[in-house]
PDB file of N, CA and C in Angstrom:
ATOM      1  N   UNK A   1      -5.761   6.282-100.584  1.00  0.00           N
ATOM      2  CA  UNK A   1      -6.085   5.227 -99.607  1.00  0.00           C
ATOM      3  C   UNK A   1      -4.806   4.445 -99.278  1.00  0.00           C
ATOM      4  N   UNK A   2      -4.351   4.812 -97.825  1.00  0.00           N
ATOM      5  CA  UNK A   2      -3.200   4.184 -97.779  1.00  0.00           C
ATOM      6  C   UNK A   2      -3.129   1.940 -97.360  1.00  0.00           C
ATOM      7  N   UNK A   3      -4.691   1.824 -97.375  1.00  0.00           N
ATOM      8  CA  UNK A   3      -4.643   0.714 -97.277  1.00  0.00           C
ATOM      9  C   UNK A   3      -4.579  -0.409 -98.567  1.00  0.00           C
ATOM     10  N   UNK A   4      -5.095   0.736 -99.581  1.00  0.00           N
ATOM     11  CA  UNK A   4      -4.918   0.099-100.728  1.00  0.00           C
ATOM     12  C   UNK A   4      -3.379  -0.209-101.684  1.00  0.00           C
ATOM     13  N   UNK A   5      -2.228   1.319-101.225  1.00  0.00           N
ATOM     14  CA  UNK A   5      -1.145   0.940-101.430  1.00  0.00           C
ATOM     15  C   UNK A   5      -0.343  -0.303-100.956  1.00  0.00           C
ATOM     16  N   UNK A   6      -0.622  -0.378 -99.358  1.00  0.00           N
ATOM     17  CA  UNK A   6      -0.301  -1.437 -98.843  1.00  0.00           C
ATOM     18  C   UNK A   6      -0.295  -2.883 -99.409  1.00  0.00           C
ATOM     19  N   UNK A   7      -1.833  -3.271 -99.383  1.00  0.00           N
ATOM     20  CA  UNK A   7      -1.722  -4.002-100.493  1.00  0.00           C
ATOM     21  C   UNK A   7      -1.335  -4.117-101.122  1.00  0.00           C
ATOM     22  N   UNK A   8      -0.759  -2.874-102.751  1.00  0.00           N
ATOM     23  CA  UNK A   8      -0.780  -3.425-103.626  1.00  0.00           C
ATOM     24  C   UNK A   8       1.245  -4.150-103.265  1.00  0.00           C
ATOM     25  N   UNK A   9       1.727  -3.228-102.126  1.00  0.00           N
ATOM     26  CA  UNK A   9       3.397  -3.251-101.807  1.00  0.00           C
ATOM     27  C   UNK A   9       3.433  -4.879-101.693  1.00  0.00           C
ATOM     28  N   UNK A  10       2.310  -5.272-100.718  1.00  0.00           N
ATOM     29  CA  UNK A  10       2.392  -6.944-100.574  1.00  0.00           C
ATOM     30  C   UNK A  10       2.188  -7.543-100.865  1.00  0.00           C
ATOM     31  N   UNK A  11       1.394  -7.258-102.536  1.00  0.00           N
ATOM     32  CA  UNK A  11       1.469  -8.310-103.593  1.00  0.00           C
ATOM     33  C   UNK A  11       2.607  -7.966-104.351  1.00  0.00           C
ATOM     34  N   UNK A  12       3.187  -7.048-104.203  1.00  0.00           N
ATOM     35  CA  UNK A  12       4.883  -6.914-105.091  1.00  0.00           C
ATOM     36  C   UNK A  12       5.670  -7.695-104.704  1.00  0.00           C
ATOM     37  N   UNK A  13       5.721  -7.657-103.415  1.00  0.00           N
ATOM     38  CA  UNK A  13       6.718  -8.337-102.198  1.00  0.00           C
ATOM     39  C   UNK A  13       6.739  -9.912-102.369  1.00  0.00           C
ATOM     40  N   UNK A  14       5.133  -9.893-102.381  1.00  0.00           N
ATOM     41  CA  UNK A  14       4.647 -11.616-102.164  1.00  0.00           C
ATOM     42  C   UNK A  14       5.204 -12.155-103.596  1.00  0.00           C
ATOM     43  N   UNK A  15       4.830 -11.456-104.589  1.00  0.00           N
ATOM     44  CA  UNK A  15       5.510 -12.143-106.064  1.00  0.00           C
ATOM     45  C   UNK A  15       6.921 -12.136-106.491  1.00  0.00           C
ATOM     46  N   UNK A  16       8.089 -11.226-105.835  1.00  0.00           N
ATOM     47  CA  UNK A  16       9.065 -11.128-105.956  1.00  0.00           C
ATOM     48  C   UNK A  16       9.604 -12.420-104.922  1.00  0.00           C
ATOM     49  N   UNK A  17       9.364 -12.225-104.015  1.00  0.00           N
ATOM     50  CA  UNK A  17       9.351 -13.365-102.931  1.00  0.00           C
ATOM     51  C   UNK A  17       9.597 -14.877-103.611  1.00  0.00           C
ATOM     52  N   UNK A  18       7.849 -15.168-104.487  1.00  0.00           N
ATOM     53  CA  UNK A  18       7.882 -16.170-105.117  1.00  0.00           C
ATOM     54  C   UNK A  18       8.932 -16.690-106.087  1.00  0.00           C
ATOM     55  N   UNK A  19       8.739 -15.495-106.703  1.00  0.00           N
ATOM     56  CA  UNK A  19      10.042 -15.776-107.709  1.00  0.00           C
ATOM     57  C   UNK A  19      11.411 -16.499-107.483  1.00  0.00           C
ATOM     58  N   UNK A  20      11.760 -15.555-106.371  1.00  0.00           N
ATOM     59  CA  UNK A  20      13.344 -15.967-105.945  1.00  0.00           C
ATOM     60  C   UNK A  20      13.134 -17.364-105.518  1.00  0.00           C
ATOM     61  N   UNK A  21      12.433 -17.459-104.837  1.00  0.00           N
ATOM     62  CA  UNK A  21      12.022 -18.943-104.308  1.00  0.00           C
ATOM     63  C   UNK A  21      12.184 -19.790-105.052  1.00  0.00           C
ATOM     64  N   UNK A  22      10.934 -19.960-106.195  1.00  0.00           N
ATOM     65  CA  UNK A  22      11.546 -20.680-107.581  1.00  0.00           C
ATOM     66  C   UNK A  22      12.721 -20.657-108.393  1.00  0.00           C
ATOM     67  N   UNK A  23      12.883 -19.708-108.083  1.00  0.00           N
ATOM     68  CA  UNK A  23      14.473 -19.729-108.990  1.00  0.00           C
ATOM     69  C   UNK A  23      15.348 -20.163-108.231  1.00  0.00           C
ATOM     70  N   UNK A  24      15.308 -20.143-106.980  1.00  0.00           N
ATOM     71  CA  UNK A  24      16.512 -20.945-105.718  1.00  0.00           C
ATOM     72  C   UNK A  24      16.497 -22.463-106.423  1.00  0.00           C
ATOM     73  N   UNK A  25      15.065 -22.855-106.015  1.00  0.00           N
ATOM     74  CA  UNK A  25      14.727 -23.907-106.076  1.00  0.00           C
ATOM     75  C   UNK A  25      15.026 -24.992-107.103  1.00  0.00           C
ATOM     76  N   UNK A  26      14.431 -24.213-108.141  1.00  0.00           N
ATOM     77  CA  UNK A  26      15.055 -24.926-109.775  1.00  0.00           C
ATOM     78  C   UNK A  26      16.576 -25.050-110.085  1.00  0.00           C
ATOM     79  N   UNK A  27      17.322 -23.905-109.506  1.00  0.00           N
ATOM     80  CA  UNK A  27      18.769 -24.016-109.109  1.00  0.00           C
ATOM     81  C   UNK A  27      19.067 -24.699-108.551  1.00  0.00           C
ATOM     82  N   UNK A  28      18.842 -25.374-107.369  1.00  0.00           N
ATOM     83  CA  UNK A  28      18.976 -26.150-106.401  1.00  0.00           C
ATOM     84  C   UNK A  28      19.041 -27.657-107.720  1.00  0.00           C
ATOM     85  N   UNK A  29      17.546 -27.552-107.608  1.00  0.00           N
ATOM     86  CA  UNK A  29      17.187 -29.098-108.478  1.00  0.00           C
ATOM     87  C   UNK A  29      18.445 -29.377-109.674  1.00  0.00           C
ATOM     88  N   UNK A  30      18.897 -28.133-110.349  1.00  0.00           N
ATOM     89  CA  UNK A  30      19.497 -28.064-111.283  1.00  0.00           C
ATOM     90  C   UNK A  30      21.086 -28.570-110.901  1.00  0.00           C
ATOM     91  N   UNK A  31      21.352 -28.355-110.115  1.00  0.00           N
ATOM     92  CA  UNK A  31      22.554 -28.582-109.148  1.00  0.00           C
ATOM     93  C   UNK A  31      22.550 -29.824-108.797  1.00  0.00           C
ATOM     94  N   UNK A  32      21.642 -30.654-108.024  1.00  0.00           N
ATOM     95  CA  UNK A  32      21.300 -32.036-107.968  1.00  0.00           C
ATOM     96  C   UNK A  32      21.276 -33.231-109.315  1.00  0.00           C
ATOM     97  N   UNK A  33      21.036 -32.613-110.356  1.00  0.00           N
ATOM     98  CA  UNK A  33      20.535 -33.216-111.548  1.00  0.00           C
ATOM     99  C   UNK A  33      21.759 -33.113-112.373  1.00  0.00           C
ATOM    100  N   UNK A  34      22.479 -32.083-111.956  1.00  0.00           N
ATOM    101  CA  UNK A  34      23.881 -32.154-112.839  1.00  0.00           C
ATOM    102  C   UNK A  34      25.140 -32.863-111.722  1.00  0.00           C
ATOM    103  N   UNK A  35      24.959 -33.197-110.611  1.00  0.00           N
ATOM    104  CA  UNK A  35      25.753 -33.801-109.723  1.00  0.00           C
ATOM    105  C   UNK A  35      25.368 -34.963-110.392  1.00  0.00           C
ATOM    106  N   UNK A  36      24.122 -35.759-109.725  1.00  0.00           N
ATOM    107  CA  UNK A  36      24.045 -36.712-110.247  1.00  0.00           C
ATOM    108  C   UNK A  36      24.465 -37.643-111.887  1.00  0.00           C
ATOM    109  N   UNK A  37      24.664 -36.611-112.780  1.00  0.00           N
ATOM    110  CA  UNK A  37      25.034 -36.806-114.007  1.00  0.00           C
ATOM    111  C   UNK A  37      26.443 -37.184-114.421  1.00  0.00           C
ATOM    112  N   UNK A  38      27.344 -37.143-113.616  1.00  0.00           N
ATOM    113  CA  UNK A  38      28.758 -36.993-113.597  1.00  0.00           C
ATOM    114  C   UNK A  38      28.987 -38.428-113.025  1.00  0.00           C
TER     115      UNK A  38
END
């Protein structure tokens, strides 16, 4: 069922996605939080 692969590609996508996101993000914050510290 090629609709079911699909799916499962765009919940890979969608969670890898997330990830980087958060990890930008917390980087980001992390970057802010150690500027500010100095």
């Amino acid at each position: 069922m090629p609709d079911a692969d699909e799916s499962i590609l765009l919940n890979k996508e969608r969670k890898l996605f997330r990830r980087i996101l958060f990890g930008r993000l917390a980087f980001y914050l992390g970057l802010n939080v150690g500027g500010n510290n100095e």
